[in-house]
Protein backbone atom coordinates (compact mmCIF):
# COMPACT_ATOMS: atom_id res chain seq x y z
CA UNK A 1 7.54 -14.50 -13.51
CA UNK A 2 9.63 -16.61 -15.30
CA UNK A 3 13.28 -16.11 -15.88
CA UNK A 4 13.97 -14.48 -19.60
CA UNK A 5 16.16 -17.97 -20.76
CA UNK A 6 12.42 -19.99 -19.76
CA UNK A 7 10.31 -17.57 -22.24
CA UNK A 8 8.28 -19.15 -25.20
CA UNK A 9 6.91 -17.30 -27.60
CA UNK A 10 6.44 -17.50 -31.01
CA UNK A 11 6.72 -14.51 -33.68
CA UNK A 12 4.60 -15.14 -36.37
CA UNK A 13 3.15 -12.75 -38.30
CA UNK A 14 5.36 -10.09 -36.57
CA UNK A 15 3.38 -10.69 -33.52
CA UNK A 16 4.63 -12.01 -29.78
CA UNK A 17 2.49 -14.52 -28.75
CA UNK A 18 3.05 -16.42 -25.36
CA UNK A 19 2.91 -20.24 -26.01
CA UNK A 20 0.52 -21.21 -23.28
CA UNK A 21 0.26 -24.78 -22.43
CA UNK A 22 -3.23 -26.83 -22.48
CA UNK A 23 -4.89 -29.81 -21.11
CA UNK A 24 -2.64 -31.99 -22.95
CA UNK A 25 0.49 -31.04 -20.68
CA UNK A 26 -1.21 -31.68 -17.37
CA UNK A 27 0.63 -35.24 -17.00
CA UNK A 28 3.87 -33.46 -17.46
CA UNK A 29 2.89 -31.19 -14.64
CA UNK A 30 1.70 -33.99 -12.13
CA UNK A 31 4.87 -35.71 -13.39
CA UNK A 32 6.88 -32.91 -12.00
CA UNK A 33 4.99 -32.44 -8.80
CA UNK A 34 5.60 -36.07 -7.94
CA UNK A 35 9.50 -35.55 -8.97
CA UNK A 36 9.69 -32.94 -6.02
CA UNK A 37 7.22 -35.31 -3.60
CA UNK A 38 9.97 -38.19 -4.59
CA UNK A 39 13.20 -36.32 -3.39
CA UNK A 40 12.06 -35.11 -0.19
CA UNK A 41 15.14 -35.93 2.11
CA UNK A 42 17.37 -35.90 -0.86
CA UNK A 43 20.10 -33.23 -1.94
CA UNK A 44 19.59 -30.88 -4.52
CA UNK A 45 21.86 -32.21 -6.96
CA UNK A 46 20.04 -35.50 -6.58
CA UNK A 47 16.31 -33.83 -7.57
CA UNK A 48 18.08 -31.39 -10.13
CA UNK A 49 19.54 -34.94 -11.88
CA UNK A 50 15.62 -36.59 -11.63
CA UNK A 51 14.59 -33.22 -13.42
CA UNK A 52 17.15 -33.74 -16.14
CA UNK A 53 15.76 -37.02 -16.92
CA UNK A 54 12.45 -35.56 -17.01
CA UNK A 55 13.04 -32.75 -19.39
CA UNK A 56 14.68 -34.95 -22.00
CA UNK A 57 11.20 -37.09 -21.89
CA UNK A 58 9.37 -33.68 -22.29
CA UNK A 59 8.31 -32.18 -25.40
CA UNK A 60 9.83 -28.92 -24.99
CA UNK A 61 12.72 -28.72 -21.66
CA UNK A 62 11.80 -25.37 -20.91
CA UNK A 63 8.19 -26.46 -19.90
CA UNK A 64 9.71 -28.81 -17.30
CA UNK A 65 11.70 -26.31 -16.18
CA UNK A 66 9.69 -23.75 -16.31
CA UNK A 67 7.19 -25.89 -13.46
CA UNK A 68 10.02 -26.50 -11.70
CA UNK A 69 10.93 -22.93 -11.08
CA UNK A 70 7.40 -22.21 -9.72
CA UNK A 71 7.29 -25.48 -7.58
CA UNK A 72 10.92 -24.74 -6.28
CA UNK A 73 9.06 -21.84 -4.20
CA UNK A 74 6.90 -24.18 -2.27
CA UNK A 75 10.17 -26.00 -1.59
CA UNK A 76 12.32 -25.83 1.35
CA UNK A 77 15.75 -27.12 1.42
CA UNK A 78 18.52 -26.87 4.29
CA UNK A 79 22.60 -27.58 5.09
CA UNK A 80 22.84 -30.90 6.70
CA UNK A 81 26.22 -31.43 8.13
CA UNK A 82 27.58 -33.49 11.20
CA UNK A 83 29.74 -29.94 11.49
CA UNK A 84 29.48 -26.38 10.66
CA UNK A 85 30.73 -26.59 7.11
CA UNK A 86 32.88 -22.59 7.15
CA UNK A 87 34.70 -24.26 10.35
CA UNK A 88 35.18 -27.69 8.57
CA UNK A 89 36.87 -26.15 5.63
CA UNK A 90 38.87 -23.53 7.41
CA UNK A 91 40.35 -26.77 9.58
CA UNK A 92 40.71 -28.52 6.23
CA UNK A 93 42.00 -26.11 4.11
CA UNK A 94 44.81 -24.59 7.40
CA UNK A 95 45.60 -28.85 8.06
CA UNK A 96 46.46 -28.85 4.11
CA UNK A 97 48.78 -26.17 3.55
CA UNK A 98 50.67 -27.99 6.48
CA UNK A 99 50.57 -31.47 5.16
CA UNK A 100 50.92 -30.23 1.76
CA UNK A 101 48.12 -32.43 0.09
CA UNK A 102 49.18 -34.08 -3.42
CA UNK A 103 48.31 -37.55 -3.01
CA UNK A 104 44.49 -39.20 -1.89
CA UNK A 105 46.73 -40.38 1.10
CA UNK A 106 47.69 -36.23 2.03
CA UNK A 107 44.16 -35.66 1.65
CA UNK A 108 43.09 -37.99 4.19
CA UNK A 109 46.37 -36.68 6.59
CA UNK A 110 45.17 -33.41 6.30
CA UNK A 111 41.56 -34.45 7.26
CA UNK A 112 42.58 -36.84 9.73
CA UNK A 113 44.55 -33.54 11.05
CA UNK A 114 41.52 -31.37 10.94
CA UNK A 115 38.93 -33.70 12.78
CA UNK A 116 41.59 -33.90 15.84
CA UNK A 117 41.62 -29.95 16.01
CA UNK A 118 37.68 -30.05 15.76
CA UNK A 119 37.05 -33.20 18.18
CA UNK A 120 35.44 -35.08 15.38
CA UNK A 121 36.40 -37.95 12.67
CA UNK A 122 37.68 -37.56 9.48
CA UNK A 123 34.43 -38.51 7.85
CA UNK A 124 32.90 -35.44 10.12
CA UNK A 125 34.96 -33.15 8.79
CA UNK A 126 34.87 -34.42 4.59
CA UNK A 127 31.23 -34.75 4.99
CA UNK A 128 30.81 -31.07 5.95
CA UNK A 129 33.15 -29.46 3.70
CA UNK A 130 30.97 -28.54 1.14
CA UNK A 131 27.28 -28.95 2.81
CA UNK A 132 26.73 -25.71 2.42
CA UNK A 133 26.78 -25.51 -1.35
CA UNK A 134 23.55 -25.00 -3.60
CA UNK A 135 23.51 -28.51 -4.76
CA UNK A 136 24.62 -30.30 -1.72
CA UNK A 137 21.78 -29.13 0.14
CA UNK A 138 18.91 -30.83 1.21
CA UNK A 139 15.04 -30.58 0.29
CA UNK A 140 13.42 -31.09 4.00
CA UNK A 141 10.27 -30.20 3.16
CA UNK A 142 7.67 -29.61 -0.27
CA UNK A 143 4.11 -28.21 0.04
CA UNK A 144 2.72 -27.31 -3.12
CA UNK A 145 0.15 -24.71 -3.04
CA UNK A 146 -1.07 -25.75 -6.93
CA UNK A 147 -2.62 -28.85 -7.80
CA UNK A 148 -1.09 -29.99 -11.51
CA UNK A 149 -3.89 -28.25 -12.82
CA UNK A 150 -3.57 -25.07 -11.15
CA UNK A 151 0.39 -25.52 -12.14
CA UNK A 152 -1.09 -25.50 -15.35
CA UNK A 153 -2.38 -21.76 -14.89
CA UNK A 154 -0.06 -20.63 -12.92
CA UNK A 155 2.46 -21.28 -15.39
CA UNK A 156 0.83 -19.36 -18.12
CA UNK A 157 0.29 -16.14 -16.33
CA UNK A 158 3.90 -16.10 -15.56
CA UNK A 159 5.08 -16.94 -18.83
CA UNK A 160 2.61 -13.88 -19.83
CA UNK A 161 4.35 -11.74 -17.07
CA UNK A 162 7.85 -12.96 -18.59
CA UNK A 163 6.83 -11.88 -21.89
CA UNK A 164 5.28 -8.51 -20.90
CA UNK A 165 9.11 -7.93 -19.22
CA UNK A 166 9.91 -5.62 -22.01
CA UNK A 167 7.43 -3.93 -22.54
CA UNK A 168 7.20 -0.48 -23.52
CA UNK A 169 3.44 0.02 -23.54
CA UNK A 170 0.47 -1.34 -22.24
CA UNK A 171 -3.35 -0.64 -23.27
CA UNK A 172 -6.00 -2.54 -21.16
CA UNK A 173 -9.62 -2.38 -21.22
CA UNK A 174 -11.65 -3.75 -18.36
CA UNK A 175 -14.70 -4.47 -16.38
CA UNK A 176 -13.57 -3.64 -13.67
CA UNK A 177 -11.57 -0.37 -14.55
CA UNK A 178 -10.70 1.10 -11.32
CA UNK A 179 -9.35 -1.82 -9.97
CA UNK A 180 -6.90 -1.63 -12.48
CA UNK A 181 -6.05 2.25 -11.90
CA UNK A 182 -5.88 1.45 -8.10
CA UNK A 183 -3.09 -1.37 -9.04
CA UNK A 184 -1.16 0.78 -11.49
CA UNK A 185 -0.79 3.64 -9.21
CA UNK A 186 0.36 1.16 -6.07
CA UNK A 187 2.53 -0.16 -8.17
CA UNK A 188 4.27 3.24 -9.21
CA UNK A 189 3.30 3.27 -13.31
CA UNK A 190 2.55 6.31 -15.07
CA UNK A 191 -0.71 5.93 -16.90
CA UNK A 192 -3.68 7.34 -18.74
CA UNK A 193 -7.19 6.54 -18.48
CA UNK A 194 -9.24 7.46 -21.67
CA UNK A 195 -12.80 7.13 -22.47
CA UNK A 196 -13.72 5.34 -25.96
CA UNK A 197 -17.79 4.47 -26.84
CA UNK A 198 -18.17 4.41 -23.45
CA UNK A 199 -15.37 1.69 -22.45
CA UNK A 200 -12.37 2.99 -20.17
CA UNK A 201 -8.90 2.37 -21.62
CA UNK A 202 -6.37 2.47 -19.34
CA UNK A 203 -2.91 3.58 -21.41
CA UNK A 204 0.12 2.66 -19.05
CA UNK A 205 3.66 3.98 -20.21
CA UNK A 206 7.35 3.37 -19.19
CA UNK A 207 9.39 6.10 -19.76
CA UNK A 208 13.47 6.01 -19.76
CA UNK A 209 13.52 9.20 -17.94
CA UNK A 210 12.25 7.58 -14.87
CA UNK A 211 14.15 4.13 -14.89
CA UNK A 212 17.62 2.68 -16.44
CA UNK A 213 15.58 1.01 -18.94
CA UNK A 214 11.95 0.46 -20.28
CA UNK A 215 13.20 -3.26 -19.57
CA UNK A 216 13.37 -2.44 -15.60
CA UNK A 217 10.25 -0.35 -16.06
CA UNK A 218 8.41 -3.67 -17.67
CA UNK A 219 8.60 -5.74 -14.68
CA UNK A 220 5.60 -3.76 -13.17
CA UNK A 221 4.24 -4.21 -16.55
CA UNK A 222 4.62 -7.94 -15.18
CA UNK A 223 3.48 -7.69 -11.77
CA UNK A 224 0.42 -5.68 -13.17
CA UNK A 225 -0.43 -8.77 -15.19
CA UNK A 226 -2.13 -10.32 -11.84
CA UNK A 227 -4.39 -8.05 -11.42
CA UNK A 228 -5.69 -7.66 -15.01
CA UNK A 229 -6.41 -11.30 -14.63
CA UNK A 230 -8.55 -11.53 -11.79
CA UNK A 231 -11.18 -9.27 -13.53
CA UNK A 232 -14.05 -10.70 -15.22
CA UNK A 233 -13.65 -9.58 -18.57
CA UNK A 234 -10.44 -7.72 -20.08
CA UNK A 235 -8.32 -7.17 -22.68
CA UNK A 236 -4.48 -6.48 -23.31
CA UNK A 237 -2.45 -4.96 -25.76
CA UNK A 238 1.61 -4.56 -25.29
CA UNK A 239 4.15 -2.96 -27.46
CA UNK A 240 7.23 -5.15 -27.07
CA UNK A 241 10.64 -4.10 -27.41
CA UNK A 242 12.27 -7.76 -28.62
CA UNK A 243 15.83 -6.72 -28.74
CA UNK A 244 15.14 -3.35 -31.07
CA UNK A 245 12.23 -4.72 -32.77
CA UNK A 246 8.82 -3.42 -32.01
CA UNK A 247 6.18 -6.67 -31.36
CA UNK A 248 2.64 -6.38 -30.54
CA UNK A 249 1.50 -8.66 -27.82
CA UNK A 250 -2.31 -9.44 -27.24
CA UNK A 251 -3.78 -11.18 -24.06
CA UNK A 252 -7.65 -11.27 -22.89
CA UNK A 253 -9.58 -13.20 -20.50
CA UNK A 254 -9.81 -16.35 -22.91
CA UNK A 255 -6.35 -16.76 -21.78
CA UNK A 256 -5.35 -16.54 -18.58
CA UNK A 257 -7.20 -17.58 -15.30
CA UNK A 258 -5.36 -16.93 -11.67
CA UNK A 259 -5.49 -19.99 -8.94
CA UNK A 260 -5.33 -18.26 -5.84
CA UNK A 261 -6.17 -14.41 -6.98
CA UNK A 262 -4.36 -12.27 -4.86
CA UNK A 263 -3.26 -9.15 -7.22
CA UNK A 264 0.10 -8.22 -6.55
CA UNK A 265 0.58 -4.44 -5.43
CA UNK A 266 3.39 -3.06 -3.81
CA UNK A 267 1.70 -1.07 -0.72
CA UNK A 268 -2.30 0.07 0.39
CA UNK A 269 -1.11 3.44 -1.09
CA UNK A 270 1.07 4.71 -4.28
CA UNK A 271 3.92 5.47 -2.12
CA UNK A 272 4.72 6.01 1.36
CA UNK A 273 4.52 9.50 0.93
CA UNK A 274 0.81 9.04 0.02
CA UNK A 275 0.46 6.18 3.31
CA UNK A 276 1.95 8.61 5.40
CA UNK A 277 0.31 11.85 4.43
CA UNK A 278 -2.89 9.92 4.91
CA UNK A 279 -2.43 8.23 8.14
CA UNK A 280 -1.07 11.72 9.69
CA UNK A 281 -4.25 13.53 8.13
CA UNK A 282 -6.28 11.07 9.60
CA UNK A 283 -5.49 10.72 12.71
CA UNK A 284 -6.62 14.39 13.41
CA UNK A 285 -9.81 15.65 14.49
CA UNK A 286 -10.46 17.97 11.63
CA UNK A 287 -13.75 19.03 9.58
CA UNK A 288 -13.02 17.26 7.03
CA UNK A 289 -12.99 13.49 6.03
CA UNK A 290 -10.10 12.04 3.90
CA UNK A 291 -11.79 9.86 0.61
CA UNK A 292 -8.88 7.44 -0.91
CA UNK A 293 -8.91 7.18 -5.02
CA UNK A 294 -11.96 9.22 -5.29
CA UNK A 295 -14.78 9.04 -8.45
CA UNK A 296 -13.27 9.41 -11.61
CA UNK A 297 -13.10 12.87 -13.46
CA UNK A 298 -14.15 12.80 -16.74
CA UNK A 299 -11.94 15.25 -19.22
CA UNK A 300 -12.94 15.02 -22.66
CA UNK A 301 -11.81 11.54 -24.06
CA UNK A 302 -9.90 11.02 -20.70
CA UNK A 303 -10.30 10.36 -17.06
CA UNK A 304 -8.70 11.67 -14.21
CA UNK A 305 -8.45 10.01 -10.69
CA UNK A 306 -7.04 12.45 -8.11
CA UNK A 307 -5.08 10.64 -5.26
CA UNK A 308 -7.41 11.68 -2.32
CA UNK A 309 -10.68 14.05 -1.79
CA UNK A 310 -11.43 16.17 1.28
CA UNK A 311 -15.37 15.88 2.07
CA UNK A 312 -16.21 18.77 4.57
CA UNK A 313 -18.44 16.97 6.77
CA UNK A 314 -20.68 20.07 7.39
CA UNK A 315 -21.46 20.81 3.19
CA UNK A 316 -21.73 18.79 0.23
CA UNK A 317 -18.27 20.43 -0.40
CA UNK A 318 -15.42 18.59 -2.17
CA UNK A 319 -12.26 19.29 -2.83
CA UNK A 320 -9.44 16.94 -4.55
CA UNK A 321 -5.73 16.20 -3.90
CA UNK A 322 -3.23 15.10 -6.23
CA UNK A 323 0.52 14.46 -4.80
CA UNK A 324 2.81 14.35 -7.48
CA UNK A 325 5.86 12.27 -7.17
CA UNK A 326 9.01 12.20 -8.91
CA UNK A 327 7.47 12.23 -13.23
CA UNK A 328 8.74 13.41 -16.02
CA UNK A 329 8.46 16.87 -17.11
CA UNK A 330 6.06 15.42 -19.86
CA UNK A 331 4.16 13.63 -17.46
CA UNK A 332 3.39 16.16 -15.21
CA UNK A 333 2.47 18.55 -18.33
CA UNK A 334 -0.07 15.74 -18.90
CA UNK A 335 -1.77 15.84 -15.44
CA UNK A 336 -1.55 19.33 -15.47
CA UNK A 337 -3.34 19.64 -18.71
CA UNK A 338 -6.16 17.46 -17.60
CA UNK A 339 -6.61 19.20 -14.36
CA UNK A 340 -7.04 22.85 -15.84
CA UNK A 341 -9.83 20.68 -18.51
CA UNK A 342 -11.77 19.77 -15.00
CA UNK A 343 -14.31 22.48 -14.87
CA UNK A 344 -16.12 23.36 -11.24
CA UNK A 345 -13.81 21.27 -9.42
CA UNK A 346 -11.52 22.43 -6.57
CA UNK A 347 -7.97 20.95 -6.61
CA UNK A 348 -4.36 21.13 -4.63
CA UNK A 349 -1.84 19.92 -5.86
CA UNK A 350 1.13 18.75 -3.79
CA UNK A 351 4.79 18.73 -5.55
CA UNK A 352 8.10 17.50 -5.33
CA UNK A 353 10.56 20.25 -4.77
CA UNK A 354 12.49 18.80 -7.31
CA UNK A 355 9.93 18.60 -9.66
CA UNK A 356 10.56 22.41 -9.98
CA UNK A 357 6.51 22.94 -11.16
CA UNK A 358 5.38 24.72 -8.59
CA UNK A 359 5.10 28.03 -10.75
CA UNK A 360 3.21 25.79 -13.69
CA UNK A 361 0.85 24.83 -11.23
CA UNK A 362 0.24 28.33 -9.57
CA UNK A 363 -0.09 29.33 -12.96
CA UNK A 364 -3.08 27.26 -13.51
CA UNK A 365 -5.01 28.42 -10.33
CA UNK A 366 -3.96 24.94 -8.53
CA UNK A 367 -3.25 25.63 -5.11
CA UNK A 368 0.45 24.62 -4.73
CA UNK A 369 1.92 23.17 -1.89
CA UNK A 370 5.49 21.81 -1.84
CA UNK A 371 6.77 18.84 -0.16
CA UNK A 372 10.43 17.45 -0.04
CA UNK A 373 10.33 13.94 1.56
CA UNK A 374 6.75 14.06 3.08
CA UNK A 375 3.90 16.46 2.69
CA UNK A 376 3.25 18.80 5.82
CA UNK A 377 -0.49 18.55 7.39
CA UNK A 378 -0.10 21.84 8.47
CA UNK A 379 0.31 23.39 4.56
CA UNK A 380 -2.52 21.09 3.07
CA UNK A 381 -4.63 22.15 6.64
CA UNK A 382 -3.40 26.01 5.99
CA UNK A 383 -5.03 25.56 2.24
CA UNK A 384 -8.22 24.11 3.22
CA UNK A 385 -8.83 26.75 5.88
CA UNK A 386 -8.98 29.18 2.93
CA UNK A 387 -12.65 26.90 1.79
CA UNK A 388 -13.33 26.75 5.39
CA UNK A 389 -13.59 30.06 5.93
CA UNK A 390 -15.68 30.83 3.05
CA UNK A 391 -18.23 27.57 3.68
CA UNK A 392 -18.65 28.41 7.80
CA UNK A 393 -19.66 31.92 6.59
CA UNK A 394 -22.16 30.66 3.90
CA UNK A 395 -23.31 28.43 6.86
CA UNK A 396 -23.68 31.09 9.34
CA UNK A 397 -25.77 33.21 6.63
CA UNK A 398 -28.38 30.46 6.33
CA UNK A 399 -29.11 29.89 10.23
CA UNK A 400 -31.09 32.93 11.60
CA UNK A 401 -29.66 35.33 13.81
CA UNK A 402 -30.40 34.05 17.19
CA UNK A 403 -31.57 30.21 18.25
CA UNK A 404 -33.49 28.98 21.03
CA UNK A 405 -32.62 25.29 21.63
CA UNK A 406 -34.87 23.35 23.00
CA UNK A 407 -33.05 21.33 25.84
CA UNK A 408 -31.75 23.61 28.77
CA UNK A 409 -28.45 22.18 28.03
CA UNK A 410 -26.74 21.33 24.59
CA UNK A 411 -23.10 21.35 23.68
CA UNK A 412 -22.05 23.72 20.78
CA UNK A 413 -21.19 20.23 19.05
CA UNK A 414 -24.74 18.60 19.17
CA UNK A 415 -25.90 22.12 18.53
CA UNK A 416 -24.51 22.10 14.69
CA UNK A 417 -25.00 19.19 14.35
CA UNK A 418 -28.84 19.68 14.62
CA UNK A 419 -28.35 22.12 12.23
CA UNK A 420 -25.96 20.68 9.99
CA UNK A 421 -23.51 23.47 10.51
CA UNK A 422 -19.84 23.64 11.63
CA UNK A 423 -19.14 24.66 15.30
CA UNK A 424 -17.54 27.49 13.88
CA UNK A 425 -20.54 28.21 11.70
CA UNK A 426 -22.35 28.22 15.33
CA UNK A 427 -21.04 30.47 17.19
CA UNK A 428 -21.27 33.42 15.41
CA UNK A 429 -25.26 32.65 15.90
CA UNK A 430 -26.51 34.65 19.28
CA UNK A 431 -27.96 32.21 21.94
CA UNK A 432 -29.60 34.76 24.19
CA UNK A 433 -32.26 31.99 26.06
CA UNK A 434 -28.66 30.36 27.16
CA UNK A 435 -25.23 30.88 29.07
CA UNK A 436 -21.98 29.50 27.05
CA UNK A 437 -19.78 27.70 29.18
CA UNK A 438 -16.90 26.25 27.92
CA UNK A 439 -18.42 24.38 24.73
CA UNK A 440 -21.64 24.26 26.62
CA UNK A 441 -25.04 26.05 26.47
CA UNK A 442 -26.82 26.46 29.65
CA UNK A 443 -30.16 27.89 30.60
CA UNK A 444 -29.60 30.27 33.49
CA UNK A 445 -32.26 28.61 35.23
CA UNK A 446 -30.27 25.26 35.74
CA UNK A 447 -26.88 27.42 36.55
CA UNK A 448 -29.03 28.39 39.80
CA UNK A 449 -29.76 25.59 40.45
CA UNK A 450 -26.56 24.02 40.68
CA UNK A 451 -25.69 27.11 42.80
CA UNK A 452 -28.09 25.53 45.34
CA UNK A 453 -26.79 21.81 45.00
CA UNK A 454 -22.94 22.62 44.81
CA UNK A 455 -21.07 23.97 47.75
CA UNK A 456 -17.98 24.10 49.14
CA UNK A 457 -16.03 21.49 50.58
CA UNK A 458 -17.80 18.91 48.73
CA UNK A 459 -15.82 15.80 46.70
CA UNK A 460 -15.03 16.72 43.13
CA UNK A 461 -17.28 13.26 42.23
CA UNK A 462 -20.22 14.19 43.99
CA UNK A 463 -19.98 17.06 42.39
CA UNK A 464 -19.69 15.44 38.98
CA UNK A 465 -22.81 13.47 40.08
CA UNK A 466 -24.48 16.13 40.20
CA UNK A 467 -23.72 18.02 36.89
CA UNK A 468 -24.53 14.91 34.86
CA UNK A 469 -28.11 14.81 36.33
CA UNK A 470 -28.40 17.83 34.61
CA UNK A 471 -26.84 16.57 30.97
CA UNK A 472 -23.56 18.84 31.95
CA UNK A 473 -20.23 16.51 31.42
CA UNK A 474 -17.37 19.57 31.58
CA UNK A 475 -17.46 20.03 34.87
CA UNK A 476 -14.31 22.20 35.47
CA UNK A 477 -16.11 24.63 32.96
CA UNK A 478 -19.29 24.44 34.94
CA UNK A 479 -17.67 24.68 38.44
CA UNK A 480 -15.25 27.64 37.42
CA UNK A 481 -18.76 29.58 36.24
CA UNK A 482 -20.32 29.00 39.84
CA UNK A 483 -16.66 29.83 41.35
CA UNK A 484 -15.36 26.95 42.57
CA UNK A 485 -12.31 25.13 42.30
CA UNK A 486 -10.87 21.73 42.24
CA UNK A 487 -8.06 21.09 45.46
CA UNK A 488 -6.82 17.95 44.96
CA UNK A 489 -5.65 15.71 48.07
CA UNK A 490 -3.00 13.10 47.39
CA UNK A 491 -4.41 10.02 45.62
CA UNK A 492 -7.99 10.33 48.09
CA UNK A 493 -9.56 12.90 44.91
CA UNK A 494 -10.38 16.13 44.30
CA UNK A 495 -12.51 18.62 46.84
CA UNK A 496 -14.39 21.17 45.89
CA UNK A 497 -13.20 25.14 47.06
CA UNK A 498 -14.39 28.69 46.81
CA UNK A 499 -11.78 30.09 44.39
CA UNK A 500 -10.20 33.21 45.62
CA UNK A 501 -11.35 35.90 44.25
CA UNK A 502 -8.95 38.86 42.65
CA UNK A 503 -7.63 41.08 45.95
CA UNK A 504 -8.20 38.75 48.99
């Protein structure tokens, strides 16, 4: 963005149209570029005079300053001072109330004074006074990341992002429409996605309830801009609030390109509470797999894009997660309005506390779950045990009432996964051809066996040796079974023992 005193636009018509720049101004551009490229080495006041030149040369000043303030970020500029300037001028300023400086000649006692207390000349010392100040610093070093032409485009999408400042509303329509929602929700804007001949519309609103002003609110408005542009093919429409008069702005594709396309967002997730709720979740082994910004929902006219999805990896089963932040009453009467729309669809809904909706949403047959500061695995885990239970006994129904695998040993794991089943789904299944032990089947036949290789006294490794011949991997399970134990000597390893039985 630009700051507010560098905007250009024009009003005609009622309208608030950005005044972009064209080919025409590209030699102004260069011409600014090769200001910075000139002053390398010299202080700021020094380029900021060489700009003043240039802008009275310029057609408009704003557009040279307007470059400027974009180049000045791939600038680098630095105090340069024989001495630390805070030191110089608390020597100069303590020597001066002692000489009492009136005169050029008490100045240059009082410096004279303030070098001998630092160990350094007078010159030292005047040269450093003020070497910390904006303008006496130094440019050390300019790297511009734009050519003039890219300058060129840069320039105009932040003019564009200036202008959209205050706005109040923005409607876009987009090839690329769930880009746009993943952007908006990073970036914390309350929105609405409806559904018009077919084309998504993406409504995004700034409500004074949330922020100090729909002014703040319109610098994500801004920010948004980026990643409107880098789509293929969009459109833009902004209400404009130009001190108390309502403007209509209008931007598409024809308008604005991006050098560079990055879109600016403000984190991988909505909010932390969404990152962290999703890192937790997923760093658990649990039946089900976490989807981020899931297919939209289509309600009506409108769309609705649930924060995450649960897929239960043993069932085409879905079900879909919304976290609600800190809204507006009227905002989460919105959602809430679209969700009870959704037909067939499974939802929980996590809340503020503070929201105070957790009897709305109850009331609609949303599974609630409250939250203050981050949402609790062990609530969302407590409601999707409620499906579980439900889908591992649908599962268990469909597989018949005893199974006769065809390996002498399979883990309960492998074993549902064969059939496509939960492990809780398998074990409610009779096994009778094998032993459980531990989360292991095992023939009977093989458990003898290993009754004749294993004995007492032998090392635990040679033991495990033995067990994997067979496909067996748990072998504490498998040696407890033939009643052994593990004795474990120092650092040498373990040795396999008879384990005592009850009484002896």
């Amino acid at each position: 963005m630009l700051g507010k005193d560098l905007l250009r636009v024009s009003r005609a018509g009622g309208g608030y149209h950005p005044q972009f720049v064209n080919g025409d101004h590209r030699n102004l551009a260069a011409r600014t570029v090769g200001v910075f490229q000139g002053h390398v080495g010299h202080r700021r006041r020094v380029l900021d005079a060489a700009l003043a030149d240039l802008e009275r040369d310029a057609p408009d000043f704003k557009l040279v300053r307007g470059f400027a303030s974009l180049l000045e970020r791939d600038a680098t500029f630095e105090t340069r001072a024989p001495l630390s300037p805070v030191r110089a001028r608390r020597a100069a300023f303590a020597a001066a109330e002692t000489v009492g400086v009136v005169t050029e000649d008490d100045r240059q006692r009082a410096l004279k004074r303030a070098a001998d207390r630092m160990g350094a000349d007078a010159d030292a010392v005047s040269g450093s006074l003020y070497a910390d100040r904006e303008a006496e610093q130094v440019l050390t070093a300019f790297d511009p990341r734009w050519t003039p032409t890219e300058l060129l485009d840069q320039y105009d999408l932040s003019l564009a992002q200036t202008a959209l400042f205050d706005a109040t509303e923005v409607r876009v329509r987009s090839n690329d429409p769930r880009k746009l929602v993943s952007a908006v929700k990073r970036l914390g804007l309350l929105y609405e996605v409806n559904k018009d001949d077919g084309e998504w519309e993406l409504l995004v609103t700034g409500p004074d309830a949330l922020f100090e002003s729909t002014r703040r609110y319109g610098t994500r408005f801004a920010r948004l801009l980026r990643s409107v542009a880098t789509t293929a093919e969009w459109n833009l429409e902004a209400t404009i609030d130009d001190d108390g008069t309502e403007r209509r702005l209008e931007l598409s594709d024809t308008d604005l390109s991006v050098p560079g396309v990055e879109p600016v967002t403000d984190a991988s997730y909505d909010s932390e509470v969404e990152a962290d709720f999703a890192t937790r979740f997923e760093s658990l082994s649990l039946p089900w797999e976490l989807t981020r910004e899931p297919e939209p929902l289509e309600v009506g006219t409108s769309v609705a894009i649930p924060d995450f999805a649960f897929d239960y990896r043993h069932a085409d089963f879905r079900v879909y997660f919304e976290i609600m932040g800190f809204w507006t009453p009227e905002y989460v009467g919105k959602k809430l309005d679209q969700f009870e729309a959704i037909e067939d669809v499974e939802l929980l809904v996590a809340f503020d506390e503070s929201l105070g909706v957790g009897e709305a949403i109850e009331a609609r047959d949303h599974r609630a779950i409250p939250y203050s500061g981050r949402v609790r695995i062990k609530d969302v885990r407590e409601a999707l045990r409620r499906y579980e239970a439900d889908l591992v006994n649908e599962a268990a129904t469909s597989l018949p009432s005893e199974l006769d695998p065809e390996t002498d040993v399979i883990t309960l794991t492998d074993l549902a996964a064969e059939h496509g089943v939960s492990e809780s789904a398998i074990e409610r299944v009779a096994v009778p051809s094998h032993e459980r032990v531990g989360r292991t089947l095992v023939r009977p036949a093989v458990l003898d066996a290993l009754e004749d290789e294993i004995e007492a006294g032998i090392d635990l490794a040679e033991a495990e040796t033995v067990l994997e011949e067979y496909g067996i991997d748990d072998a504490s399970a498998v040696l407890s079974r033939l009643g052994y134990r593990v004795e474990w000597e120092g650092l040498g390893g373990g040795v396999v023992r008879e384990r005592e039985k009850p009484g002896e």
